[in-house]
C-alpha atoms as a PDB file:
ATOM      1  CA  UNK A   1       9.527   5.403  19.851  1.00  0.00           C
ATOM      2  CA  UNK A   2      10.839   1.848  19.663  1.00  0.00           C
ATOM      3  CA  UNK A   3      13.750   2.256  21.608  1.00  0.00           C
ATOM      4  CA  UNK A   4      11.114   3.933  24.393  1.00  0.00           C
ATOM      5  CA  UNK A   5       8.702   0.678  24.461  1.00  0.00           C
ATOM      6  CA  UNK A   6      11.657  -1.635  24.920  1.00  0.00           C
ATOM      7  CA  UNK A   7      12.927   0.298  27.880  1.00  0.00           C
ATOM      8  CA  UNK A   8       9.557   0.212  29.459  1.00  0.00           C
ATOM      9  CA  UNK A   9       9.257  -3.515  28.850  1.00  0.00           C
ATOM     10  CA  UNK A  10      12.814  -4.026  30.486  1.00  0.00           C
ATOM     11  CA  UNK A  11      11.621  -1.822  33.352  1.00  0.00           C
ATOM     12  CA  UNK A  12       8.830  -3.584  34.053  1.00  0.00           C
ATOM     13  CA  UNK A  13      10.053  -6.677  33.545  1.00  0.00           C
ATOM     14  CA  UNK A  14      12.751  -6.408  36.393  1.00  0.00           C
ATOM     15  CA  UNK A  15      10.217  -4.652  38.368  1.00  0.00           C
ATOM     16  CA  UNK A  16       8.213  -8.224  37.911  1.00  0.00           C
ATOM     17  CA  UNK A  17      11.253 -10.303  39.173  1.00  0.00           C
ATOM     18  CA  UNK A  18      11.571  -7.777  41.841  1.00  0.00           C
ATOM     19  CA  UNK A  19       7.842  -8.441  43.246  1.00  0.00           C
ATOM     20  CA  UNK A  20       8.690 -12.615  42.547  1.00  0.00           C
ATOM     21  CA  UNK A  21      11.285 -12.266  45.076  1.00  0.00           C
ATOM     22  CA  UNK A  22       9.891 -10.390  47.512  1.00  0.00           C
ATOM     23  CA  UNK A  23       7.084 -12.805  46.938  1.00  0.00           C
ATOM     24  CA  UNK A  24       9.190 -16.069  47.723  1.00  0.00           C
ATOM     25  CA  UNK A  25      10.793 -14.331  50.418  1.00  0.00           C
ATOM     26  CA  UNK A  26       8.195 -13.766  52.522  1.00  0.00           C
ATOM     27  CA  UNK A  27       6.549 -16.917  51.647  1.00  0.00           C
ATOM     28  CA  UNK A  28       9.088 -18.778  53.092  1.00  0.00           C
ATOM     29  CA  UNK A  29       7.995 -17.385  56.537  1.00  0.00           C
ATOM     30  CA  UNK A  30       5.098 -19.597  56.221  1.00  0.00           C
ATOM     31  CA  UNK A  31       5.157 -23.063  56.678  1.00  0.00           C
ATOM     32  CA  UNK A  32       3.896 -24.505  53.735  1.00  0.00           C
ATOM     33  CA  UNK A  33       3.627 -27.862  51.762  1.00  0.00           C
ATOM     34  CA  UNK A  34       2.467 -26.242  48.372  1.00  0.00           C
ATOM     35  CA  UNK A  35       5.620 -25.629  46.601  1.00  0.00           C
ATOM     36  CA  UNK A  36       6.212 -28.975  47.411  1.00  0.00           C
ATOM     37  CA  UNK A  37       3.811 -29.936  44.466  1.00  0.00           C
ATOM     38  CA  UNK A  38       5.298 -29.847  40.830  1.00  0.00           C
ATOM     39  CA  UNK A  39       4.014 -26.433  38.978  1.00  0.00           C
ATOM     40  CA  UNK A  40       3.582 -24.380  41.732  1.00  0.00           C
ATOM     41  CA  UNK A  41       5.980 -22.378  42.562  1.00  0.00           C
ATOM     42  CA  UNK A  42       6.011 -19.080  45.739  1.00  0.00           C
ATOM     43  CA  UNK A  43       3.781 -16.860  43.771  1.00  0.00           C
ATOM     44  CA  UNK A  44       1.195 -19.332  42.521  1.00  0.00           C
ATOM     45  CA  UNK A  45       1.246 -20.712  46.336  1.00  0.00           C
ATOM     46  CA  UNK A  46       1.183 -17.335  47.945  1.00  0.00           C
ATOM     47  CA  UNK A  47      -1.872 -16.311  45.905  1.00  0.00           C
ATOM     48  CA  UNK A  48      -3.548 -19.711  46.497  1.00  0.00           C
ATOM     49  CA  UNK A  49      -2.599 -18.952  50.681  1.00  0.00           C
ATOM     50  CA  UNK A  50      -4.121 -15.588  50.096  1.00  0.00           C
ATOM     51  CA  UNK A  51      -7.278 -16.399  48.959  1.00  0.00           C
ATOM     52  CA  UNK A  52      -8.548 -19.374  50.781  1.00  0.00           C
ATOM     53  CA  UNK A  53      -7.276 -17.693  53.796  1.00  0.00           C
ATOM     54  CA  UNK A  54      -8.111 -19.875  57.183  1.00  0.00           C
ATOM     55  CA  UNK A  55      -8.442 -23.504  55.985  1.00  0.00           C
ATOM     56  CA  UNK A  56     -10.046 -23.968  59.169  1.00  0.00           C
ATOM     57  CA  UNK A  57     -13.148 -21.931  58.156  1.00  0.00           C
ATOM     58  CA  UNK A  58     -14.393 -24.577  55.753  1.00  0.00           C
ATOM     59  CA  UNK A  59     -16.233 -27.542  57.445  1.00  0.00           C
ATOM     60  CA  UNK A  60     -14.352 -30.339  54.545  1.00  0.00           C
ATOM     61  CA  UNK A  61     -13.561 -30.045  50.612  1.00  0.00           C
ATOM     62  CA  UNK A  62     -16.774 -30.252  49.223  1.00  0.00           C
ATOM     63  CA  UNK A  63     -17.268 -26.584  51.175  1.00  0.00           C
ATOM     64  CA  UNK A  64     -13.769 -25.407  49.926  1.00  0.00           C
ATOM     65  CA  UNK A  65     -14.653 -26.728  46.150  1.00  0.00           C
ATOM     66  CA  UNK A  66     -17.740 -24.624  46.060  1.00  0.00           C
ATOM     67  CA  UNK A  67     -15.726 -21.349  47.368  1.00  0.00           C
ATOM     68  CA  UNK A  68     -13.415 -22.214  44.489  1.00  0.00           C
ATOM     69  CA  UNK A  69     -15.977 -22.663  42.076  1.00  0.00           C
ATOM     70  CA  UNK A  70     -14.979 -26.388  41.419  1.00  0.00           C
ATOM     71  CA  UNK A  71     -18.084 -28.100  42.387  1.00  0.00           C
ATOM     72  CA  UNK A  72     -20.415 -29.526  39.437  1.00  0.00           C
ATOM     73  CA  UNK A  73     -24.055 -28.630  39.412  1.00  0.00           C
ATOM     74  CA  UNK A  74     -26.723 -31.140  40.683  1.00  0.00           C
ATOM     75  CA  UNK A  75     -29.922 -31.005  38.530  1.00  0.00           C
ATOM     76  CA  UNK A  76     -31.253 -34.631  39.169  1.00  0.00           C
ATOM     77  CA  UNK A  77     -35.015 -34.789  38.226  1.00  0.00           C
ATOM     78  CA  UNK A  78     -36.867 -37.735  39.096  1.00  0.00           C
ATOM     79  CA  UNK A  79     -34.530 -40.633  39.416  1.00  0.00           C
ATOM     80  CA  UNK A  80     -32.439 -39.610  36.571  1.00  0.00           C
ATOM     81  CA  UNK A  81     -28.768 -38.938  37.080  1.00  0.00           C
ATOM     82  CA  UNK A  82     -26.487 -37.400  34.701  1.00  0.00           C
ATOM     83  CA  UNK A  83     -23.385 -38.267  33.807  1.00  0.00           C
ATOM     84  CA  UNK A  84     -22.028 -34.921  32.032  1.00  0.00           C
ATOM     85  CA  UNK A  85     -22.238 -31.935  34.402  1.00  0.00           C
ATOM     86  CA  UNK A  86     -20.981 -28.547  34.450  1.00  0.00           C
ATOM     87  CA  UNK A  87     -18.982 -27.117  37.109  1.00  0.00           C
ATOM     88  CA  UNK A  88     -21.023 -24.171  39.073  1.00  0.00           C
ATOM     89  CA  UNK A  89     -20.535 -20.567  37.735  1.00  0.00           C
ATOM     90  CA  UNK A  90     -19.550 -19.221  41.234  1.00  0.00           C
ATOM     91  CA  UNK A  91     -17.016 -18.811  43.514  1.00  0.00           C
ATOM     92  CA  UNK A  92     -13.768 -17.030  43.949  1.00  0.00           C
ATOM     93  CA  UNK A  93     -12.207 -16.842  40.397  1.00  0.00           C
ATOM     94  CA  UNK A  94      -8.979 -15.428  41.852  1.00  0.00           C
ATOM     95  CA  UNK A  95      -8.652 -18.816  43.444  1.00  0.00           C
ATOM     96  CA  UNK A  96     -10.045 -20.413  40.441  1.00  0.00           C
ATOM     97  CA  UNK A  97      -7.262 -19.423  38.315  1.00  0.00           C
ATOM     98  CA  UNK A  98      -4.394 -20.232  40.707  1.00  0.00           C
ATOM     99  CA  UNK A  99      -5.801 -23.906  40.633  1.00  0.00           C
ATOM    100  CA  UNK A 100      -6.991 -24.404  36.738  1.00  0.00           C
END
């Protein structure tokens, strides 16, 4: 039975390398600048491609970091200001966990 589980997990492993590949093969198609940071590598930046899609869709960041979910809430009553606040509980959390 234990000789069966490690086979699978070899399988599946090389199957995992396999998609990587394919992954940073076609993902150097597509000009791009985000390998270029430290961290990411092709299949962090292809997801992060993938899910923001058209940058051109969002008007600036503050639009793109509430898509993402990255954007802290405002609760300002009166003239009171907070220091400590919360990032918002929506947004894509695909794209979330590409970038956290």
């Amino acid at each position: 039975m234990l000789s069966i589980s490690i086979s699978s997990i070899i399988a599946l492993d090389a199957q995992i390398k396999a998609f990587h590949k394919t992954i940073a093969d076609q993902l150097k198609l597509i000009s791009n600048t985000l390998t270029s940071i430290k961290g990411i590598g092709p299949v962090y930046s292809a997801g992060i491609i993938v899910e923001i899609g058209d940058i051109n869709r969002f008007s600036n960041q503050t639009t793109l970091a509430k898509y993402v979910g990255l954007a802290c809430t405002q609760y300002q009553p009166g003239n009171f200001e907070s220091q400590n606040t919360r990032l918002i509980n929506s947004g894509n959390r695909f794209l979330k966990y590409y970038l956290c």
